[in-house]
PDB file of N, CA and C in Angstrom:
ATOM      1  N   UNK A   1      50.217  85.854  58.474  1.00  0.00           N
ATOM      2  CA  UNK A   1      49.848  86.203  57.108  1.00  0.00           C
ATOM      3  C   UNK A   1      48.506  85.588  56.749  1.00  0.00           C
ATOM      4  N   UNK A   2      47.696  85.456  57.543  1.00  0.00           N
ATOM      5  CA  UNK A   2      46.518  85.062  57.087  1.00  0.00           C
ATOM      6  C   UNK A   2      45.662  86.114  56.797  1.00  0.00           C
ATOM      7  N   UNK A   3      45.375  84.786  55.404  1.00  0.00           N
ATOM      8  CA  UNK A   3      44.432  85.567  54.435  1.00  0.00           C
ATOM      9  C   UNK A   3      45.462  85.854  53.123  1.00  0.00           C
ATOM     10  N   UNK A   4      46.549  85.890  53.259  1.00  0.00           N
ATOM     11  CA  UNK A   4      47.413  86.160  52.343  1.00  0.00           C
ATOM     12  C   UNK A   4      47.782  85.156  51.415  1.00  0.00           C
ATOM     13  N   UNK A   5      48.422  85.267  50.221  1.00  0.00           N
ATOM     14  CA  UNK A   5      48.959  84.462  49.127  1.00  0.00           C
ATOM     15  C   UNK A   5      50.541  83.758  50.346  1.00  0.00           C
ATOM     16  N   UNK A   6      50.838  82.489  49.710  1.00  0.00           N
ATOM     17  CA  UNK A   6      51.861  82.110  50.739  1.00  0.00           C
ATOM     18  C   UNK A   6      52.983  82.944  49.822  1.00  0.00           C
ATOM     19  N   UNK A   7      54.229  83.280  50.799  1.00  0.00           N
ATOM     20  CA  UNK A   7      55.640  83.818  49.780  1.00  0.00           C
ATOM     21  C   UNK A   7      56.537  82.683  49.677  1.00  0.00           C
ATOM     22  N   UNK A   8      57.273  83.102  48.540  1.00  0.00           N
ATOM     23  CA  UNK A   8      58.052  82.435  47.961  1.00  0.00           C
ATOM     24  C   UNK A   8      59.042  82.851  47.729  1.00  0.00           C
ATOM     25  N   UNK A   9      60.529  82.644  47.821  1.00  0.00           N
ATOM     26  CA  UNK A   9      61.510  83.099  47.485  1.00  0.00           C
ATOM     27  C   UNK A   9      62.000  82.496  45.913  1.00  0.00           C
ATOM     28  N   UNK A  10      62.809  84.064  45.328  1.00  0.00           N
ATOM     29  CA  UNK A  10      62.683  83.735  44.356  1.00  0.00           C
ATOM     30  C   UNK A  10      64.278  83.025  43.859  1.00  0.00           C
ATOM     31  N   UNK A  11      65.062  83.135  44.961  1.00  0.00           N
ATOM     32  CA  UNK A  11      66.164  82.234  44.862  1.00  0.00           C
ATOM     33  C   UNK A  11      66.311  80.644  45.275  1.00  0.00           C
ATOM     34  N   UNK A  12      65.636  80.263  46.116  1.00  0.00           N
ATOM     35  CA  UNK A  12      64.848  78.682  46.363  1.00  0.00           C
ATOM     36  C   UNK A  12      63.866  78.003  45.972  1.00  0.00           C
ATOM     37  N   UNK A  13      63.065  79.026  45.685  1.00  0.00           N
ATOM     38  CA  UNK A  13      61.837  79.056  45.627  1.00  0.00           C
ATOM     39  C   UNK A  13      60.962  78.125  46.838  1.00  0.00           C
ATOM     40  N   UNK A  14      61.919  78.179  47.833  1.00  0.00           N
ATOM     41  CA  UNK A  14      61.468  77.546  49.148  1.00  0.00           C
ATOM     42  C   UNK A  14      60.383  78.696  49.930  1.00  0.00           C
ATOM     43  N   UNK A  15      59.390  78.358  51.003  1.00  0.00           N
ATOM     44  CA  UNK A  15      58.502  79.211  51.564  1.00  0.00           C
ATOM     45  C   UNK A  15      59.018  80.046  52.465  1.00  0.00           C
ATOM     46  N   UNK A  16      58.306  81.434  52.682  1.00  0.00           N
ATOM     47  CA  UNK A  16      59.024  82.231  53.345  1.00  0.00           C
ATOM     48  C   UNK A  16      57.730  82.642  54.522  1.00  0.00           C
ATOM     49  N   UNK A  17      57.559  83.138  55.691  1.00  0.00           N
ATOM     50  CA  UNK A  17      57.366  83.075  56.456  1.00  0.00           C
ATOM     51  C   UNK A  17      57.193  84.985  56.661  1.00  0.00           C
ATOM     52  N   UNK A  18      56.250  85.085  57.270  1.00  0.00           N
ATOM     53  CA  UNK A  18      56.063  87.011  57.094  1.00  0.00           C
ATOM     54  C   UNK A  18      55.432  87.029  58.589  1.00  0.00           C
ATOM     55  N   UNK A  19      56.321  88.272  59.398  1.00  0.00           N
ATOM     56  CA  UNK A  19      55.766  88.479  60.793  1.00  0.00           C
ATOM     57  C   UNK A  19      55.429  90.382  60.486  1.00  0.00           C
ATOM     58  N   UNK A  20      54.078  90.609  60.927  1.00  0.00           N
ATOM     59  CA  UNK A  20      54.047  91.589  61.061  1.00  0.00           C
ATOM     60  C   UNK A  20      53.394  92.230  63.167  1.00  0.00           C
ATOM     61  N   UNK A  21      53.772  93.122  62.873  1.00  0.00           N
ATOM     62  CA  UNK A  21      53.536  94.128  64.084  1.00  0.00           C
ATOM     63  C   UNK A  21      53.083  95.024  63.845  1.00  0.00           C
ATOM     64  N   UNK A  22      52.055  95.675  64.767  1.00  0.00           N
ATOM     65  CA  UNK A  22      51.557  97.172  64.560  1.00  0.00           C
ATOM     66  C   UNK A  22      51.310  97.334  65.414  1.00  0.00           C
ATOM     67  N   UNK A  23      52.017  98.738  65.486  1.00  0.00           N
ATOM     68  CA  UNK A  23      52.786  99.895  66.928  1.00  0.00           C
ATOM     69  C   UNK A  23      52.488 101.170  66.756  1.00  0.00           C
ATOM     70  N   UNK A  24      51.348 102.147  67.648  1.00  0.00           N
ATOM     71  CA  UNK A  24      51.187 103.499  67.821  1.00  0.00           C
ATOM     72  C   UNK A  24      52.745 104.252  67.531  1.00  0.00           C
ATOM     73  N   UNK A  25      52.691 104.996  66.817  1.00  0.00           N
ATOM     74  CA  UNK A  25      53.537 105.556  66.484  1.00  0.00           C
ATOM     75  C   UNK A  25      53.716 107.043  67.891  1.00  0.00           C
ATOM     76  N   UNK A  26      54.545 107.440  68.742  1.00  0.00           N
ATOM     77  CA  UNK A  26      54.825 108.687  69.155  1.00  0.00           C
ATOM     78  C   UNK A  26      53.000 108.555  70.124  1.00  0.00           C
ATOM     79  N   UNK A  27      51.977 108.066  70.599  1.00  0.00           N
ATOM     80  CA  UNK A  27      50.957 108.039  71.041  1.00  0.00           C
ATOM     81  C   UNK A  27      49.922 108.673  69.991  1.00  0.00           C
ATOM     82  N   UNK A  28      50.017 108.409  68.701  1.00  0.00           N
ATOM     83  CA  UNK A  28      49.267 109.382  67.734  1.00  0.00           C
ATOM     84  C   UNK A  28      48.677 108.112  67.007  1.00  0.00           C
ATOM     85  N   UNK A  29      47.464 108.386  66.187  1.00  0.00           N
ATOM     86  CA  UNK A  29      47.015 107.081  65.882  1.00  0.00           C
ATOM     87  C   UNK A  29      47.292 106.779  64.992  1.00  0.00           C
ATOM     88  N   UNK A  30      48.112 107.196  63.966  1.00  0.00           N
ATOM     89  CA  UNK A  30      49.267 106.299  62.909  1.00  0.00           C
ATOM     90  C   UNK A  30      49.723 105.199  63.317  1.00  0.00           C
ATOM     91  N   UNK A  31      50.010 104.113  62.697  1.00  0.00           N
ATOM     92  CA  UNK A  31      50.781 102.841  63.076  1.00  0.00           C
ATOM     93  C   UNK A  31      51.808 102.943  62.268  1.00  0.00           C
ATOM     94  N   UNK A  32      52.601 102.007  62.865  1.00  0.00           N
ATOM     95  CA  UNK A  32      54.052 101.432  62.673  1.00  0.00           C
ATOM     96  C   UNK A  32      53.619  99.972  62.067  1.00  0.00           C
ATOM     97  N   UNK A  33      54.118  99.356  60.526  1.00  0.00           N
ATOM     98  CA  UNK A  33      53.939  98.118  60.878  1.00  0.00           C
ATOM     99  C   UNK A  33      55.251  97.734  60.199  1.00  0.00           C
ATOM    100  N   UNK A  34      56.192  96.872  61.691  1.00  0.00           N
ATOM    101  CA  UNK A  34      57.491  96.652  61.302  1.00  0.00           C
ATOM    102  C   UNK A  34      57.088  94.814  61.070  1.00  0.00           C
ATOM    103  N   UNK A  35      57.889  94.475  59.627  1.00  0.00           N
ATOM    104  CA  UNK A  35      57.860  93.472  59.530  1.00  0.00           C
ATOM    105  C   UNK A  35      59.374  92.548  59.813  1.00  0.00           C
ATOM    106  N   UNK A  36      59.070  91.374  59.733  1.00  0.00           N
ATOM    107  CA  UNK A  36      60.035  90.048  59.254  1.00  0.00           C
ATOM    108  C   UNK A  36      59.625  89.207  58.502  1.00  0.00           C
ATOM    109  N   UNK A  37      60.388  88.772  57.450  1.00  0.00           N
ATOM    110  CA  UNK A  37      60.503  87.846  56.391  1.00  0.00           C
ATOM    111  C   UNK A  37      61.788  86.696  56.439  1.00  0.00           C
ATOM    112  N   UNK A  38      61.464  85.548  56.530  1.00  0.00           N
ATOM    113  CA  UNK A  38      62.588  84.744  56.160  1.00  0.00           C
ATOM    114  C   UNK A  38      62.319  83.360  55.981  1.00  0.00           C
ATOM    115  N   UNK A  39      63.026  82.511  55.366  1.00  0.00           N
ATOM    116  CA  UNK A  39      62.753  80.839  55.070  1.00  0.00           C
ATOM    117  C   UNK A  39      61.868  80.550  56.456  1.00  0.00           C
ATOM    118  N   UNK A  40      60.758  79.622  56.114  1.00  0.00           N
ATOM    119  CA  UNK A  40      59.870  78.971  56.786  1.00  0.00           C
ATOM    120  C   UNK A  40      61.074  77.788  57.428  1.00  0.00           C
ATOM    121  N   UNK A  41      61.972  77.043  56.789  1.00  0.00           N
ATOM    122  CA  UNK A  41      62.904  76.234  56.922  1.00  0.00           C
ATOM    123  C   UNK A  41      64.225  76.607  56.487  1.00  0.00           C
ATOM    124  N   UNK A  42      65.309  76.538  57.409  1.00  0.00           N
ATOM    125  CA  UNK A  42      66.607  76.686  56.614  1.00  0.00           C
ATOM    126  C   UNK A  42      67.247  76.108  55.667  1.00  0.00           C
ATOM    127  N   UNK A  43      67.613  77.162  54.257  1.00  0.00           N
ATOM    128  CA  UNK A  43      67.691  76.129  53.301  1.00  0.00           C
ATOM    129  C   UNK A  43      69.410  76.801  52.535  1.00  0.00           C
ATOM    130  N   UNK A  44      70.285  75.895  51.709  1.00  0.00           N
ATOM    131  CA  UNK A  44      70.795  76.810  50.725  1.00  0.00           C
ATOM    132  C   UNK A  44      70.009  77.583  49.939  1.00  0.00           C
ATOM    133  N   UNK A  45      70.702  78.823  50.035  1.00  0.00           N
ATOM    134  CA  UNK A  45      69.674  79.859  48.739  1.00  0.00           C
ATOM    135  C   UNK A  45      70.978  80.929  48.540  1.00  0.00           C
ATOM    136  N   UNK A  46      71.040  80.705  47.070  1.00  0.00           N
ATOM    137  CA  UNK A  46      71.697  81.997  46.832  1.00  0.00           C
ATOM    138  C   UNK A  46      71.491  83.495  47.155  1.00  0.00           C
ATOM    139  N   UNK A  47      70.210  84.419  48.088  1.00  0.00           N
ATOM    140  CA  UNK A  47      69.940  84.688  48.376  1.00  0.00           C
ATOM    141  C   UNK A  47      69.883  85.137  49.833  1.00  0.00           C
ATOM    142  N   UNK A  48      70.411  84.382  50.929  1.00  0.00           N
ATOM    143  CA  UNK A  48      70.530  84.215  52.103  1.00  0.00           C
ATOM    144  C   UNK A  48      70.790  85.172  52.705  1.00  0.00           C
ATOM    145  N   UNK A  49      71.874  86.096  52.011  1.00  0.00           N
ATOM    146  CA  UNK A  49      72.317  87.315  52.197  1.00  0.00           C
ATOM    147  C   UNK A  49      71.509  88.217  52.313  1.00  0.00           C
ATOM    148  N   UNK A  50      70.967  88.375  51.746  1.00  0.00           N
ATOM    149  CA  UNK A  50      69.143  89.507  51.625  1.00  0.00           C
ATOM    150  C   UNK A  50      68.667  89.138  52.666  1.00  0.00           C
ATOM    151  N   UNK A  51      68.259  87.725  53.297  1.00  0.00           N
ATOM    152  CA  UNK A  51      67.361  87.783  54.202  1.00  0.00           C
ATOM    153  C   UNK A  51      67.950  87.181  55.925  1.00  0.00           C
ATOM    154  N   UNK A  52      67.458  87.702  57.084  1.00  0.00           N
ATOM    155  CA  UNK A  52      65.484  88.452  56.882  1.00  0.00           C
ATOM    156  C   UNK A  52      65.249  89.564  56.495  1.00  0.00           C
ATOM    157  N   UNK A  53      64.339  89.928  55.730  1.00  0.00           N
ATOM    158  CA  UNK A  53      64.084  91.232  55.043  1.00  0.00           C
ATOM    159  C   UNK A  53      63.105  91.492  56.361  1.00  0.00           C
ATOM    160  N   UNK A  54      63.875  92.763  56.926  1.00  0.00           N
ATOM    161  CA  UNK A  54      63.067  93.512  58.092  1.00  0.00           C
ATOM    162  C   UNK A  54      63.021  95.192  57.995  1.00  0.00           C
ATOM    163  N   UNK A  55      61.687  95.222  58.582  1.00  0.00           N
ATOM    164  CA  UNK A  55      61.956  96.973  58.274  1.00  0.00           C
ATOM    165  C   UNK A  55      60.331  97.394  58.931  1.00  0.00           C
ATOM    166  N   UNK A  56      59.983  98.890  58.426  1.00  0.00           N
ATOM    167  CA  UNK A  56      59.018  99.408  58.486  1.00  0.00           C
ATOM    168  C   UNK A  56      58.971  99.290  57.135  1.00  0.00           C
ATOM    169  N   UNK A  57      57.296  99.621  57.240  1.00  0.00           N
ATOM    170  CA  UNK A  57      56.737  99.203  55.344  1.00  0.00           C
ATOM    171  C   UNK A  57      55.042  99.184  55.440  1.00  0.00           C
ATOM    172  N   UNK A  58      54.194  99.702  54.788  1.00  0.00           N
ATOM    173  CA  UNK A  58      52.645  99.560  54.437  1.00  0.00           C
ATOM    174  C   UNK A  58      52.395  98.142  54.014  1.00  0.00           C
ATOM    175  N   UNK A  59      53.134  97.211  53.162  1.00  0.00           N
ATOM    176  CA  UNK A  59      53.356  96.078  52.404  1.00  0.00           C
ATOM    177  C   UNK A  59      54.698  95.551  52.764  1.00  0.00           C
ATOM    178  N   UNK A  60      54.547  93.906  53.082  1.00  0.00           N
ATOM    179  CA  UNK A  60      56.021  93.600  53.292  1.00  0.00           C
ATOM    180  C   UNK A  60      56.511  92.882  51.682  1.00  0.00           C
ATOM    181  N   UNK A  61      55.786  93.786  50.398  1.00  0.00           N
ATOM    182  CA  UNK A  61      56.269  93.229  49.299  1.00  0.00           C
ATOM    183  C   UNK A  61      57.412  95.403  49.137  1.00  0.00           C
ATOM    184  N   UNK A  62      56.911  95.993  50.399  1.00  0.00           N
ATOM    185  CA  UNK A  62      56.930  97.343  50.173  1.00  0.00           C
ATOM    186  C   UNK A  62      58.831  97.303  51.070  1.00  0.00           C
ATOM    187  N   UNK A  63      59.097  96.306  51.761  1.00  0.00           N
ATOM    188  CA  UNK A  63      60.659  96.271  52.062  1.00  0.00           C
ATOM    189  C   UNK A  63      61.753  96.497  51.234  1.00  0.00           C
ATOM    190  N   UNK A  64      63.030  96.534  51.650  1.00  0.00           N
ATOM    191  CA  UNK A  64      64.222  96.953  50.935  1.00  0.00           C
ATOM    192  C   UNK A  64      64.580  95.140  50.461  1.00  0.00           C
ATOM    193  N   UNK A  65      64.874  94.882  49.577  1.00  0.00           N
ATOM    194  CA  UNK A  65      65.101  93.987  48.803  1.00  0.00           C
ATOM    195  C   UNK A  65      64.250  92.952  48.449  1.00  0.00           C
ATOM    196  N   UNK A  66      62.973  93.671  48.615  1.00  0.00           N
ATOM    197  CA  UNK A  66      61.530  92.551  48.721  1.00  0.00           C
ATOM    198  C   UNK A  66      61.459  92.036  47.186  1.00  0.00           C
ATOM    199  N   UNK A  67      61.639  92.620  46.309  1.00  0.00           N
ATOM    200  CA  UNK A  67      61.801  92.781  44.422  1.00  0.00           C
ATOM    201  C   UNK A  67      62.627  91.230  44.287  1.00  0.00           C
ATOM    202  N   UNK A  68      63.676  91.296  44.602  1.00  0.00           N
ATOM    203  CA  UNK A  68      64.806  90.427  44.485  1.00  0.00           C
ATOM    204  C   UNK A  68      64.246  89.146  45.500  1.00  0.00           C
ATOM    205  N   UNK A  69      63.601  89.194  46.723  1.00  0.00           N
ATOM    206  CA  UNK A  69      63.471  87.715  47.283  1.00  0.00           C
ATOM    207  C   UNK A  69      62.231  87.419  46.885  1.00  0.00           C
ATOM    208  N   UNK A  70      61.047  87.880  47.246  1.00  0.00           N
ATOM    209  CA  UNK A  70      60.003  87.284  47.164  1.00  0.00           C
ATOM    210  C   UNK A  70      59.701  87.540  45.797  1.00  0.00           C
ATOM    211  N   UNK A  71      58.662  86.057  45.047  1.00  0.00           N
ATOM    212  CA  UNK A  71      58.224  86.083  44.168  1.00  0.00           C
ATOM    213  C   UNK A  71      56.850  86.829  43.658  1.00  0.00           C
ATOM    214  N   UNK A  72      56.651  86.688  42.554  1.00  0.00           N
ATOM    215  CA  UNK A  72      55.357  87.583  42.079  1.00  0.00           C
ATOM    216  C   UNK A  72      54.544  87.259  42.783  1.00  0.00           C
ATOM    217  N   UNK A  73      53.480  88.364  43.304  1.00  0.00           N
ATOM    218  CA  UNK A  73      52.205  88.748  43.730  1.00  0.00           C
ATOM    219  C   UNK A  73      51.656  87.542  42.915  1.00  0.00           C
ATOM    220  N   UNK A  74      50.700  86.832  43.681  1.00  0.00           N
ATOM    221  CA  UNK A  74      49.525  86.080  42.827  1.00  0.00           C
ATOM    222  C   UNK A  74      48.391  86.817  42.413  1.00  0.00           C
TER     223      UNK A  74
END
């Protein structure tokens, strides 16, 4: 995530940790960029359940339950 704002979860508010990948899609020059999200450190979080938030996505604020873990955009 460099270059990026650090994430934050918004149930710990402990740091979260963002892996991205980018993958030729089918040999066509579209990409794939599948991410991972999850505690930098293992912590209690009411939340735990949600994560790792993994998926395909343009934005990994653009994942399925990204609203609910990570905190506001700076």
């Amino acid at each position: 995530m460099t270059g990026h704002d650090a994430l934050l979860c918004r149930g710990c508010a402990g740091r979260l940790y963002a892996v991205c990948t980018t993958a030729a899609r089918d040999g066509s020059a579209a990409a794939t960029r599948e991410w991972e999200v999850d505690h930098e450190v293992p912590s209690r979080c009411p939340l735990s359940g949600l994560l790792p938030l993994t998926g395909s996505a343009a934005d990994v604020h653009d994942l399925p339950h990204a609203q609910q873990v990570l905190g506001p955009r700076a």
